[in-house]
C-alpha atoms as a PDB file:
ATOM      1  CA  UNK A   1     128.505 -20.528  55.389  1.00  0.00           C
ATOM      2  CA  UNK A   2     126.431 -18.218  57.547  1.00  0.00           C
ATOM      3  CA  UNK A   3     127.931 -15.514  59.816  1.00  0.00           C
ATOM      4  CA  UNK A   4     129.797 -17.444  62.203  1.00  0.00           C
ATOM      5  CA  UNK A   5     131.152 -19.785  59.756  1.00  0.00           C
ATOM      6  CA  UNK A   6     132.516 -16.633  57.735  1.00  0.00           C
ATOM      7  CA  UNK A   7     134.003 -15.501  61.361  1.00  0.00           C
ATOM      8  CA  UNK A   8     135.339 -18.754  61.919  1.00  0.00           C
ATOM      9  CA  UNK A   9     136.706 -18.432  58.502  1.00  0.00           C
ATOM     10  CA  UNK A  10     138.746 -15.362  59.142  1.00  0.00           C
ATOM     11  CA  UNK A  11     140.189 -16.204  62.031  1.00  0.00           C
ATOM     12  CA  UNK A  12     141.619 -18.830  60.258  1.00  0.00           C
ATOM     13  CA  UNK A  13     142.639 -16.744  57.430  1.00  0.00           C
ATOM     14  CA  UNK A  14     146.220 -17.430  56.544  1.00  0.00           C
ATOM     15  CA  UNK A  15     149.035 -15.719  54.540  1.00  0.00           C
ATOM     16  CA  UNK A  16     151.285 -16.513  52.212  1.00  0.00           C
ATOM     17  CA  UNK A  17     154.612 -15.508  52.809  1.00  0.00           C
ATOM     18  CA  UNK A  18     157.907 -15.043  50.625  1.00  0.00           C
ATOM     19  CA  UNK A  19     160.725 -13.025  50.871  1.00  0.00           C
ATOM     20  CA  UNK A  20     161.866 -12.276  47.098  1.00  0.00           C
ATOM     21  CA  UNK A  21     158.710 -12.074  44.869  1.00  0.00           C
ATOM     22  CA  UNK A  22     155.264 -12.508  45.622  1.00  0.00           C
ATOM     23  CA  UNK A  23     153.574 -14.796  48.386  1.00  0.00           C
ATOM     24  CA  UNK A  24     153.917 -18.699  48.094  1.00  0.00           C
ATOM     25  CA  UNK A  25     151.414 -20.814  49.130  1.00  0.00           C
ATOM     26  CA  UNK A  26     153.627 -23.582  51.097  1.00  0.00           C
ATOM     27  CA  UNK A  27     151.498 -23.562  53.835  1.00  0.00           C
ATOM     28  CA  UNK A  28     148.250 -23.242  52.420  1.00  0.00           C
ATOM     29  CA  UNK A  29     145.666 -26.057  50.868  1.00  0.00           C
ATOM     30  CA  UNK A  30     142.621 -25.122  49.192  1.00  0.00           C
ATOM     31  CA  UNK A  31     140.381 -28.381  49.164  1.00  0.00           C
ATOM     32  CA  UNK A  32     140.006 -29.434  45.380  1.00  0.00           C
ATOM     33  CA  UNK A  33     136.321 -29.725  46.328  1.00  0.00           C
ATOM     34  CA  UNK A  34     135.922 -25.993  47.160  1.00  0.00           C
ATOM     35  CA  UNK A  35     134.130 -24.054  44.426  1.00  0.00           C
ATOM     36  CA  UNK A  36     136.607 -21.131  45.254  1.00  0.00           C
ATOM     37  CA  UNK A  37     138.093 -19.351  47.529  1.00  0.00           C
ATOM     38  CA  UNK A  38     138.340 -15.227  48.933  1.00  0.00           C
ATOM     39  CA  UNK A  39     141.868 -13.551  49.170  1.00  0.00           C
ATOM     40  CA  UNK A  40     143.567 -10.320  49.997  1.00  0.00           C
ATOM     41  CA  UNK A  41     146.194  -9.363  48.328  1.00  0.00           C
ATOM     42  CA  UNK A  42     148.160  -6.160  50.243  1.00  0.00           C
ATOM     43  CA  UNK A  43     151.228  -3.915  48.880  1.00  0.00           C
ATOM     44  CA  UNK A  44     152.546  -2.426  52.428  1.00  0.00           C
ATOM     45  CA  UNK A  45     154.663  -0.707  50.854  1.00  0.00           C
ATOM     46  CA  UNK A  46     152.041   1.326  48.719  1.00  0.00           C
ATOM     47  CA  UNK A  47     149.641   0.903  51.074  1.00  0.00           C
ATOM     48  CA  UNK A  48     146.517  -0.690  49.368  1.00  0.00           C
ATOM     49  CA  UNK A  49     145.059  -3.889  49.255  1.00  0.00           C
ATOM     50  CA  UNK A  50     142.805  -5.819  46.618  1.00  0.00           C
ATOM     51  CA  UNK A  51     139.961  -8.283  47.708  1.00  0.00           C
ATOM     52  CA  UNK A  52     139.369 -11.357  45.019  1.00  0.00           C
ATOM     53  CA  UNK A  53     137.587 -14.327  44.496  1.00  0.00           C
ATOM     54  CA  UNK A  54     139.378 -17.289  42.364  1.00  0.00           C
ATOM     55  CA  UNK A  55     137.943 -20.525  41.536  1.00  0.00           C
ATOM     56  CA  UNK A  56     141.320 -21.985  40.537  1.00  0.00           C
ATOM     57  CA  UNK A  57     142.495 -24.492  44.005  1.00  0.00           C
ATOM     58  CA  UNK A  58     145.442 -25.912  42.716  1.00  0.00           C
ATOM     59  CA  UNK A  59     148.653 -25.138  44.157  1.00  0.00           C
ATOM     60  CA  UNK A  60     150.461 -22.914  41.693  1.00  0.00           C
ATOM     61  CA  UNK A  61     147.369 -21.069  41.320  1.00  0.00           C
ATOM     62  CA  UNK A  62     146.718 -19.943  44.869  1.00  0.00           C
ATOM     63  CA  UNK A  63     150.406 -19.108  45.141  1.00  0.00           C
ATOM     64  CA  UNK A  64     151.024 -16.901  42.020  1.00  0.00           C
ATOM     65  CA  UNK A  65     147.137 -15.141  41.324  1.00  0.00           C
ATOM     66  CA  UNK A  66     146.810 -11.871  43.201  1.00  0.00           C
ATOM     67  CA  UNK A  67     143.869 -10.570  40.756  1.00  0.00           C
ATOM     68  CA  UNK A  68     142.785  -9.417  37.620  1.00  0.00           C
ATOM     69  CA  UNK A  69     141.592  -6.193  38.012  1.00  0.00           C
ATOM     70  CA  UNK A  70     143.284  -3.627  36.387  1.00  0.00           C
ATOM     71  CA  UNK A  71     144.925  -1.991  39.146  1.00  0.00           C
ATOM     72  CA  UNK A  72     146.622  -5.048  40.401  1.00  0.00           C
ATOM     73  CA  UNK A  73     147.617  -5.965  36.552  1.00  0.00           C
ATOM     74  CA  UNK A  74     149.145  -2.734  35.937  1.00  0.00           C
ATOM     75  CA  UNK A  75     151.344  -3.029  39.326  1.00  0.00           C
ATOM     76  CA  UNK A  76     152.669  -6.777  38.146  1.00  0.00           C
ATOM     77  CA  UNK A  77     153.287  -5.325  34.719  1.00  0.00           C
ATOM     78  CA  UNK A  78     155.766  -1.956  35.741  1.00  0.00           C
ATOM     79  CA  UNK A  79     156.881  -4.112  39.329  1.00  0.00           C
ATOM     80  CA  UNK A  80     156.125  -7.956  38.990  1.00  0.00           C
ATOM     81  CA  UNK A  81     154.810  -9.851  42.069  1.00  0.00           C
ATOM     82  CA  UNK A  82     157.707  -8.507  44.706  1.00  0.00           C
ATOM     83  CA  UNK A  83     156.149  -6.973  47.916  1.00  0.00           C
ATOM     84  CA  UNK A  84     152.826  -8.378  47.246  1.00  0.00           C
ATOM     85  CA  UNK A  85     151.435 -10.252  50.058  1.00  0.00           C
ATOM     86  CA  UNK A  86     148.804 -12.531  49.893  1.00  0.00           C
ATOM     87  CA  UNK A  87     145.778 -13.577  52.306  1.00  0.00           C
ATOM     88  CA  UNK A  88     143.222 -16.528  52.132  1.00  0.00           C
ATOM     89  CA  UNK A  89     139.944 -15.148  53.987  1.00  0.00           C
ATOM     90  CA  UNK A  90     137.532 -17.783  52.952  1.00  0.00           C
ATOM     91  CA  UNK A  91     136.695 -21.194  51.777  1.00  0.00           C
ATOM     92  CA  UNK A  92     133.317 -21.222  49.490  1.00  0.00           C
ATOM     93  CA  UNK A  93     131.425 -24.212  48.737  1.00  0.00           C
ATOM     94  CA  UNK A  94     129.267 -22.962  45.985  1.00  0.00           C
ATOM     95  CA  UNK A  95     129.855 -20.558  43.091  1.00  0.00           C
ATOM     96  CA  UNK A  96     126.851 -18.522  44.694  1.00  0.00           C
ATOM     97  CA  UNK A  97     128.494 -18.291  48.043  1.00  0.00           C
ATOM     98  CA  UNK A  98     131.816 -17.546  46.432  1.00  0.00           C
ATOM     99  CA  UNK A  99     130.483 -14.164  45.107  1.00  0.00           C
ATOM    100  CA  UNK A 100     128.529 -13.470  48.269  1.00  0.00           C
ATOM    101  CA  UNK A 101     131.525 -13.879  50.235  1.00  0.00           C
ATOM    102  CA  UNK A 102     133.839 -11.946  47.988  1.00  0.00           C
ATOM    103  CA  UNK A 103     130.957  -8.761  48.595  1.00  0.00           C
ATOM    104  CA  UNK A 104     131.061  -9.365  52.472  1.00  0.00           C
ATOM    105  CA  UNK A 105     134.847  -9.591  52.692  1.00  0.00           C
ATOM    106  CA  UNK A 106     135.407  -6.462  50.584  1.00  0.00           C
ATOM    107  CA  UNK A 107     132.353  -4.564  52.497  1.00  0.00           C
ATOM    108  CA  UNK A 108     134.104  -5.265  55.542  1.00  0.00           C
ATOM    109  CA  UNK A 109     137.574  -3.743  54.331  1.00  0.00           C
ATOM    110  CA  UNK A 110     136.226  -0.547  53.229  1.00  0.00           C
ATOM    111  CA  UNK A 111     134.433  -0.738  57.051  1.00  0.00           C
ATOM    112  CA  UNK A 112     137.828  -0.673  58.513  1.00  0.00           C
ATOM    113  CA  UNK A 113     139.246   2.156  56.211  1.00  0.00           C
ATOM    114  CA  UNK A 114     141.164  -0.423  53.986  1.00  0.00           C
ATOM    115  CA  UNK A 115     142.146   1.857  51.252  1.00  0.00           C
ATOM    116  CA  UNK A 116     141.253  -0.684  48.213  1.00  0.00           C
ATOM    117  CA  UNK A 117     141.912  -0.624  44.623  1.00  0.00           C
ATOM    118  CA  UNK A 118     138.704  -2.553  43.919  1.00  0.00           C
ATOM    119  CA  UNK A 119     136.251   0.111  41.818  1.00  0.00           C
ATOM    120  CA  UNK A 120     133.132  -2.165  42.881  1.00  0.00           C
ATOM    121  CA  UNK A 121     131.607  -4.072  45.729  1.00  0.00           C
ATOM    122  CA  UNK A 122     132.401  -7.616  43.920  1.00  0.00           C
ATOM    123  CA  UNK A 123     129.804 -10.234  43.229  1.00  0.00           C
ATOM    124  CA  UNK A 124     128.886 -11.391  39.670  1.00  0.00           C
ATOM    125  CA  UNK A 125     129.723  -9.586  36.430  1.00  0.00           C
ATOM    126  CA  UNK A 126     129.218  -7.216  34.986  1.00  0.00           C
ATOM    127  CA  UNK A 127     128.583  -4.951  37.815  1.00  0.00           C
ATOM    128  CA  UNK A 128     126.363  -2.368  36.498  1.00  0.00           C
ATOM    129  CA  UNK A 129     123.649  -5.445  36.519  1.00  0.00           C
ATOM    130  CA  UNK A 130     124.735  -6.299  39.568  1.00  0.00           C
ATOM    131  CA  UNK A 131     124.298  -2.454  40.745  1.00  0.00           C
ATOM    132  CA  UNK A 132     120.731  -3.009  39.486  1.00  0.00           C
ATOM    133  CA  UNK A 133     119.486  -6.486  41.071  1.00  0.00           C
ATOM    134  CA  UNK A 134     121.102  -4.825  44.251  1.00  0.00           C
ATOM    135  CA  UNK A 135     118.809  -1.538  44.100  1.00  0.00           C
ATOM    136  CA  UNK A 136     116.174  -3.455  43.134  1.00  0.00           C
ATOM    137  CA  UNK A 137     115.908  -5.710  46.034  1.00  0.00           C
ATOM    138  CA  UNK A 138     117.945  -3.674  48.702  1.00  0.00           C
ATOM    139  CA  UNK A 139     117.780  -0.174  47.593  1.00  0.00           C
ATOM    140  CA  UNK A 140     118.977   0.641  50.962  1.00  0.00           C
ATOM    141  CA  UNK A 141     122.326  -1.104  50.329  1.00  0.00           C
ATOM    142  CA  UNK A 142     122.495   0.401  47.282  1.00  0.00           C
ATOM    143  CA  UNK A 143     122.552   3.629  48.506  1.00  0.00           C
ATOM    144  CA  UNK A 144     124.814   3.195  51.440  1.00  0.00           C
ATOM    145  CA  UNK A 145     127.495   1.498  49.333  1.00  0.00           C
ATOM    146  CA  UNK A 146     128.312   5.261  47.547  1.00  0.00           C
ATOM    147  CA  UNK A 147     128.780   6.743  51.135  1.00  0.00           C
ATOM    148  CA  UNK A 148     128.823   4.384  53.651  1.00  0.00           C
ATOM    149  CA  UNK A 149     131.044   1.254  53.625  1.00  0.00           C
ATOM    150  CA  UNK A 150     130.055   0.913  57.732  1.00  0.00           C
ATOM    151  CA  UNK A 151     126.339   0.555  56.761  1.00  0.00           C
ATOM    152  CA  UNK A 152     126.747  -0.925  53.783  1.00  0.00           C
ATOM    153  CA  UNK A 153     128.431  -4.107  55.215  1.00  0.00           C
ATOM    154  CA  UNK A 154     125.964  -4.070  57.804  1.00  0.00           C
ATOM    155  CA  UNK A 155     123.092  -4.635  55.652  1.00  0.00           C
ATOM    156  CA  UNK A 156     124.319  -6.965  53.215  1.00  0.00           C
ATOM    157  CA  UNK A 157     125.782  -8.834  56.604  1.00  0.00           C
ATOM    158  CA  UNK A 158     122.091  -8.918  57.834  1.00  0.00           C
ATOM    159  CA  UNK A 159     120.457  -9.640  54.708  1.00  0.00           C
ATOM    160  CA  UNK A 160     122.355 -12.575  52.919  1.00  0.00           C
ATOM    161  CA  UNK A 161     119.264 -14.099  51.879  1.00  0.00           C
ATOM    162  CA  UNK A 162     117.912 -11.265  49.911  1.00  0.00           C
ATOM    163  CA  UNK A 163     121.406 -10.256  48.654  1.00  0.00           C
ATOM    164  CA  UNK A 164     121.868 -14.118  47.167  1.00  0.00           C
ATOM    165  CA  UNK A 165     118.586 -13.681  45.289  1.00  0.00           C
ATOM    166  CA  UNK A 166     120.211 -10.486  43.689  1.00  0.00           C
ATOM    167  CA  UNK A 167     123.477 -12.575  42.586  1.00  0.00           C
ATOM    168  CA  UNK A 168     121.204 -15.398  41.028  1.00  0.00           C
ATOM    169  CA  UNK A 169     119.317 -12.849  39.420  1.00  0.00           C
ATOM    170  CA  UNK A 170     122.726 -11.408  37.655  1.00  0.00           C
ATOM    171  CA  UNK A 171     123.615 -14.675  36.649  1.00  0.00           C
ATOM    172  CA  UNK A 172     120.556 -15.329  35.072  1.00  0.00           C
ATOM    173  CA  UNK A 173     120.514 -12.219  33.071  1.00  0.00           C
ATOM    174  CA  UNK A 174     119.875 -13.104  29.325  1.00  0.00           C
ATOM    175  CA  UNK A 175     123.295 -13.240  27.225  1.00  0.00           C
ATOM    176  CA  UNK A 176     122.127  -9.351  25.674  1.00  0.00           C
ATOM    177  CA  UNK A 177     121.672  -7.982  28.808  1.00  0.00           C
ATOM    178  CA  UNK A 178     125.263  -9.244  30.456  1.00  0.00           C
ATOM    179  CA  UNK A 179     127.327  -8.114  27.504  1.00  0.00           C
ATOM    180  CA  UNK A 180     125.808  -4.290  27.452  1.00  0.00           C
ATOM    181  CA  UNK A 181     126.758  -4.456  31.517  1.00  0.00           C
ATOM    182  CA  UNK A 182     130.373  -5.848  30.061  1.00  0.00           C
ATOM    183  CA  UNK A 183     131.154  -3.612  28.042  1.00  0.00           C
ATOM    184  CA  UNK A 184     129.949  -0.479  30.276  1.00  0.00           C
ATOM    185  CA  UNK A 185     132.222  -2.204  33.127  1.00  0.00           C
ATOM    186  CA  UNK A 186     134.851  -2.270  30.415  1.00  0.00           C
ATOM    187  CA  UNK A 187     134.410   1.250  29.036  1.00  0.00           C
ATOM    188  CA  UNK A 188     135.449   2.253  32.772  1.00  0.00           C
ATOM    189  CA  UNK A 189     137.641   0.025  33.995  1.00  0.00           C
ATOM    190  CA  UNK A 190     140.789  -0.686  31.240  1.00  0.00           C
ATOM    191  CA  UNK A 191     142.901   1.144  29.852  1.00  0.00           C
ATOM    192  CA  UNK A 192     141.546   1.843  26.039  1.00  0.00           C
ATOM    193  CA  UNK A 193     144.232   4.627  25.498  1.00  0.00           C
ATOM    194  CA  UNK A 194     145.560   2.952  22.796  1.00  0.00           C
ATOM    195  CA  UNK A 195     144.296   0.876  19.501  1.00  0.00           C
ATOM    196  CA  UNK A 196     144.655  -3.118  20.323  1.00  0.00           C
ATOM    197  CA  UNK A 197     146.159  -4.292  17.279  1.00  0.00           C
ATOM    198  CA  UNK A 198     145.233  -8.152  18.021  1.00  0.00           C
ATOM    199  CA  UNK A 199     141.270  -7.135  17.850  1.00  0.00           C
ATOM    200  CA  UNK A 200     141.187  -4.267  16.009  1.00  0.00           C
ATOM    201  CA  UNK A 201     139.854  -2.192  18.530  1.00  0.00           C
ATOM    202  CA  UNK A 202     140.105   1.831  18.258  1.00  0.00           C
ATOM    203  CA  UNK A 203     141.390   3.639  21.037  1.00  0.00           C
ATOM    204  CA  UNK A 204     138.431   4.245  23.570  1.00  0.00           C
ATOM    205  CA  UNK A 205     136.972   1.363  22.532  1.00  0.00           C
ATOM    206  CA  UNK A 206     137.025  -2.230  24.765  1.00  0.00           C
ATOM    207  CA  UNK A 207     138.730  -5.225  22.971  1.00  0.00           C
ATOM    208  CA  UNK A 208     136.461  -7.859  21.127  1.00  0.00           C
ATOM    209  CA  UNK A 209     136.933 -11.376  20.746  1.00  0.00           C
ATOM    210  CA  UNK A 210     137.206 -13.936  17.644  1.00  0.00           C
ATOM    211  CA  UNK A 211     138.876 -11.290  16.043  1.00  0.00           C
ATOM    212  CA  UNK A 212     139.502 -13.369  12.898  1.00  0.00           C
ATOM    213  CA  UNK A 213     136.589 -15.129  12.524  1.00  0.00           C
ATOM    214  CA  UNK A 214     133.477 -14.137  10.181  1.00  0.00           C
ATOM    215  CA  UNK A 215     131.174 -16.280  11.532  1.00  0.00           C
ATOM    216  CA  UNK A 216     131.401 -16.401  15.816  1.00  0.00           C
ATOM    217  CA  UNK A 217     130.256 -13.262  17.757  1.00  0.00           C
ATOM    218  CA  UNK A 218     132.674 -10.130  18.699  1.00  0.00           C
ATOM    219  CA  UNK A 219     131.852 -10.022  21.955  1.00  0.00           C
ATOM    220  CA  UNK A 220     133.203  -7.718  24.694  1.00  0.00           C
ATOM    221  CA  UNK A 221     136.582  -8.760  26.641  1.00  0.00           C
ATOM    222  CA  UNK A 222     139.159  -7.490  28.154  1.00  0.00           C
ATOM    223  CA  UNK A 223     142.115  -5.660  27.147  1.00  0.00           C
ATOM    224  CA  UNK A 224     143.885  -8.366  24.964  1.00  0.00           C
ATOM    225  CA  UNK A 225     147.824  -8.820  26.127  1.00  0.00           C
ATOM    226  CA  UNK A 226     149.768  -6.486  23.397  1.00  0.00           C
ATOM    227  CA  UNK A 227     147.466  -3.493  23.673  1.00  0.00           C
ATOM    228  CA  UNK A 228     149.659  -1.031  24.818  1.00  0.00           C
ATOM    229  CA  UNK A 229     148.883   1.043  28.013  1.00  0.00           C
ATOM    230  CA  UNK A 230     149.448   4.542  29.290  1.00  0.00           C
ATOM    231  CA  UNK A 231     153.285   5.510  29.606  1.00  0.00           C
ATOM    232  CA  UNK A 232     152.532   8.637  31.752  1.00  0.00           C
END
């Protein structure tokens, strides 16, 4: 999907609409042959709005998932789903143009002021090796995507090629490599105020998994379900 497919794309963007909780999907239909799909989910009344990818095309999915990240979790866990509305942007046809998409989409939002409660420019994780394929092949992006979102979607809009070579190279990063860029995405993004008491996990540190096994890895994860968060 090359520029004017993406435009082509947006224009036929459509929302999901509901009046009590969240947005339902009645009128939308993901093909079951996409890889994925781009959305934007937008609280009017706080004014912000979250840009996603989501590989999941069935129904229920694309009806009830308006992200992960922790901003969006923490407004579903003191509010629930009411006065969030939800947007399909874009259609991807391969996991690689899923995560390219998901960068141009969210670019373009911080272009036109979008105040969003994503703390990176999206693509593969973890995103500090994702920070690094991108300075390493675009240093120019890199740079402009700390101070200028107008620029910044301009180049990676103008250089797709270069800027897919950069995602490949993330997801290609040996297993070492994309759990240290985990866990420093982790270290910044959850809430580690508290101890987890599934994992074990000290307070400041990120959750692990297999908790109760001797013999599998404890890798990085995110915050398991009954760690408590901040009350204040």
């Amino acid at each position: 999907m090359r520029a004017s497919a993406v435009l082509r794309a947006v224009r036929r963007a459509a929302t999901l609409g509901s009046t009590n909780g969240g947005s339902v999907g009645e009128r939308i239909s993901v093909p079951a042959t996409a890889a994925g799909y781009i959305f934007r989910t937008d609280c009017d009344s706080d004014g912000w709005s979250y840009i996603g990818q989501s590989t999941r095309t069935d129904h229920d999915n694309v009806a009830s998932y308006f992200g992960s990240g922790e901003g969006i979790r923490m407004h579903v866990a003191e509010h629930g789903t009411a006065g969030l509305q939800k947007t399909v942007l874009a259609i991807a046809e391969t996991q690689l143009e899923l995560h390219y998409l998901e960068m141009l989409h969210l670019a373009a939002a911080r272009r036109d002021g979008l105040m969003v409660r994503n703390g990176d420019f999206g693509g593969p994780r973890p995103f500090s090796v994702m920070q690094r394929a991108l300075y390493n092949l675009l240093p120019e992006a890199y740079a402009a995507a700390i101070s200028n979102p107008k620029k910044f979607h301009r180049i990676i809009a103008r250089n797709r090629d270069l800027v897919e070579v950069a995602i490949l190279d993330v997801t290609a990063a040996p297993t070492e490599d994309y759990y240290a860029g985990l866990e420093r995405d982790l270290l910044t993004s959850e809430d580690l105020t508290n101890p987890c008491p599934t994992c074990g996990a000290a307070a400041g540190a990120v959750c692990r998994t297999n908790a109760n096994s001797l013999t599998k890895p404890r890798n990085p994860s995110r915050n398991h379900a009954r760690r408590p968060r901040r009350t204040s």
